[in-house]
Protein backbone atom coordinates (compact mmCIF):
# COMPACT_ATOMS: atom_id res chain seq x y z
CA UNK A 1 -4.88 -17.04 6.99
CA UNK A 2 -2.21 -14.73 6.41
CA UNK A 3 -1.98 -10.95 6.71
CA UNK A 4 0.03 -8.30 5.41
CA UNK A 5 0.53 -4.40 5.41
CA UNK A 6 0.13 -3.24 1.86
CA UNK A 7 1.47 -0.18 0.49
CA UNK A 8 -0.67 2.32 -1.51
CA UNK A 9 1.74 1.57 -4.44
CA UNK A 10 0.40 -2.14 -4.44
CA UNK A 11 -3.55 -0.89 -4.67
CA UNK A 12 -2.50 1.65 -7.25
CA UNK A 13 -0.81 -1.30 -9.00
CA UNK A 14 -3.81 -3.30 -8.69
CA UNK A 15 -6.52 -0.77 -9.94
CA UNK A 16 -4.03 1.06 -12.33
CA UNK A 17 -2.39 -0.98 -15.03
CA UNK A 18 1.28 -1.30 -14.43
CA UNK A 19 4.34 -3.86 -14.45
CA UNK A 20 3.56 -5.84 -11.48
CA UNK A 21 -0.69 -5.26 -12.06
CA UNK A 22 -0.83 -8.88 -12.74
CA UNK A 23 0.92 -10.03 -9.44
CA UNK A 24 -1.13 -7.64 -7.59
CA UNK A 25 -4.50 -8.94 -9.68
CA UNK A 26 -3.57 -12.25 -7.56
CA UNK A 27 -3.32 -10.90 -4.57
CA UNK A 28 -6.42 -9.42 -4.53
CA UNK A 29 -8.49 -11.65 -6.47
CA UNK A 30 -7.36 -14.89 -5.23
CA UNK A 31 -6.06 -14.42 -1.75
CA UNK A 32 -8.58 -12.00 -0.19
CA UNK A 33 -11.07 -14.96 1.09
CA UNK A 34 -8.30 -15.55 3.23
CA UNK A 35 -5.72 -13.16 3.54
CA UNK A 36 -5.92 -9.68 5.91
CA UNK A 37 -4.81 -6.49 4.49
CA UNK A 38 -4.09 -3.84 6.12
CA UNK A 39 -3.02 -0.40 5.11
CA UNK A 40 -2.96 2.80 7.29
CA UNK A 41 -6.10 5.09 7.64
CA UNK A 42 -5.07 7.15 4.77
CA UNK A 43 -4.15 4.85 2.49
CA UNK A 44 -7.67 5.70 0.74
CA UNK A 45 -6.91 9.45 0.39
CA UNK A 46 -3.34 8.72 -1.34
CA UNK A 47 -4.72 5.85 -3.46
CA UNK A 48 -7.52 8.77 -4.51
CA UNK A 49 -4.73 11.59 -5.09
CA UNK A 50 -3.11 9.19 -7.29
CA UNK A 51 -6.19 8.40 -9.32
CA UNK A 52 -6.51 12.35 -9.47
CA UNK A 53 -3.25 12.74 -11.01
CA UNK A 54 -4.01 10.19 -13.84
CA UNK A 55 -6.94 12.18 -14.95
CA UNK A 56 -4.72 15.21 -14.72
CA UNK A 57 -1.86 14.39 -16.12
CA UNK A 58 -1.98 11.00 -17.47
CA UNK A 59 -5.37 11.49 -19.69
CA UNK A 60 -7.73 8.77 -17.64
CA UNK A 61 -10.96 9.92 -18.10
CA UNK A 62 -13.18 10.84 -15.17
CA UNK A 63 -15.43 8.34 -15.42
CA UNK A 64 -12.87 5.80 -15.51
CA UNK A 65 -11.54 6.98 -12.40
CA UNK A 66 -14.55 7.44 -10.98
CA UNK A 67 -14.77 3.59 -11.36
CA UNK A 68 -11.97 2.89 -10.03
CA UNK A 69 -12.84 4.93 -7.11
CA UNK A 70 -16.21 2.98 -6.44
CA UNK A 71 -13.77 -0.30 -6.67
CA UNK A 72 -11.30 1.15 -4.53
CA UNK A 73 -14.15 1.24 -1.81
CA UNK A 74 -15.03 -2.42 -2.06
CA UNK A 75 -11.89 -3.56 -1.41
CA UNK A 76 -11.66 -5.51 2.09
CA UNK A 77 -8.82 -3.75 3.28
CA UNK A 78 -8.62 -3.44 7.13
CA UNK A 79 -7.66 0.40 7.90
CA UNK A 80 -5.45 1.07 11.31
CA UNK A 81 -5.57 4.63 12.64
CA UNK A 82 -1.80 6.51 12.60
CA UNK A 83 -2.48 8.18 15.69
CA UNK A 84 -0.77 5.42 17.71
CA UNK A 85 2.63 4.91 15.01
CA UNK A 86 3.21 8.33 14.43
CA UNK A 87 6.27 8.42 16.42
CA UNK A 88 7.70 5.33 14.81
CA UNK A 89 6.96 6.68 11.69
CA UNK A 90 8.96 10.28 12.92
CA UNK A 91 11.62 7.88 13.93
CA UNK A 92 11.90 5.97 10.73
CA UNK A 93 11.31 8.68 8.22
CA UNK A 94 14.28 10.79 10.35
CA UNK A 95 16.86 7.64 10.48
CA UNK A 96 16.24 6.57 6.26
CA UNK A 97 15.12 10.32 4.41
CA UNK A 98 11.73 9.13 3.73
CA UNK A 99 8.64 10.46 3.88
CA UNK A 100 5.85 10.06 6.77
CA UNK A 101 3.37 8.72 4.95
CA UNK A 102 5.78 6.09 3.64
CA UNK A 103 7.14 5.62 6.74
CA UNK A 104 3.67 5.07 8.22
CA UNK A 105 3.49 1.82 6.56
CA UNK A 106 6.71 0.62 7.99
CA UNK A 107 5.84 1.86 11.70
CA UNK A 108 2.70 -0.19 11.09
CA UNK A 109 4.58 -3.32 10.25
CA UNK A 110 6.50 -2.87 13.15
CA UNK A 111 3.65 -2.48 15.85
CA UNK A 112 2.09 -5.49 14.00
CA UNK A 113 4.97 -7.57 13.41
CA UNK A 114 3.72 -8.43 9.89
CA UNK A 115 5.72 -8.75 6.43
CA UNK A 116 5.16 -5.49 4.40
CA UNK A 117 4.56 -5.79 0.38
CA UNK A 118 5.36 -2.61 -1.58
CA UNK A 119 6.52 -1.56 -5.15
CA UNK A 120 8.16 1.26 -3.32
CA UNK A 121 11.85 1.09 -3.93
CA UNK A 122 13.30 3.50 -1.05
CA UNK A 123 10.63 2.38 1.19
CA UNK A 124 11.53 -1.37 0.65
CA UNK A 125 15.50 -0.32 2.05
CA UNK A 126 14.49 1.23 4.67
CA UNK A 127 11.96 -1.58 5.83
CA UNK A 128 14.86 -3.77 5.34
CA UNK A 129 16.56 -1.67 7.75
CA UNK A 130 13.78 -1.55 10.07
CA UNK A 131 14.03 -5.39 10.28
CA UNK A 132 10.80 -5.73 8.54
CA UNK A 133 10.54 -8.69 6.41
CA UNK A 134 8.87 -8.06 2.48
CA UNK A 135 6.70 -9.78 0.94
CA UNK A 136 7.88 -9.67 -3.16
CA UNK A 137 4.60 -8.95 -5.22
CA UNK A 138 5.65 -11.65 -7.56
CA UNK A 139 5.15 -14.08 -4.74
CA UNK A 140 1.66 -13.88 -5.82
CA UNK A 141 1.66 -16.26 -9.45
């Protein structure tokens, strides 16, 4: 079994079509038996404000997202609370310029010592930084 922390960028890629959405399909589909994810408490909420935005601005239809919100909830993702990383996340957003909710995901790779995957460009350097080791999306064929 192997276990990661995923980024809300890789569920967005996943329920959202996108470049990567057939890497992320894989993960998902073929590796979840086995595989733990695990993703931040709010992970959910962003993931949701995203969907929001495509209806908004992007022209998916309620319904759709609706759909994908109902999906979204049946994923077997294993949700940590941020209570107990928030002042690694401080930390990390403070030492790279990135945001605390991005930086949540890194503090939680930290505490758990697991690779992080993410689509997340400024995120990925400053996990790199962090000493945190990724796990490419296109690992997953």
């Amino acid at each position: 079994m192997s276990a990661y922390v995923i980024d809300a960028s890789v569920i967005i890629e996943y329920l959202v079509a996108g470049q990567f959405t057939a890497h992320a399909k894989r993960l998902f589909e073929q590796n979840m038996p086995t595989d733990r994810l695990i993703i931040p408490e709010f992970s959910l909420l962003e993931c949701t404000n995203v969907l929001w935005r495509q209806v908004r601005f992007q022209g998916m239809s309620v319904t759709q997202a609706k759909a994908l919100l109902k999906h979204l909830r049946k994923i077997p993702l294993h949700r940590v609370p941020a209570k107990a990383i928030l002042n690694t996340a401080l930390r990390v957003g403070l030492t790279h310029q990135l945001a605390i909710y991005d930086s949540v995901y890194i503090a939680l790779a930290l505490r758990s010592a697991l690779p992080l995957i993410t689509l997340d460009q400024p995120q990925t350097r400053a996990a790199v930084a962090e000493g945190i080791t990724i796990k490419p999306i296109t690992d997953f064929k």
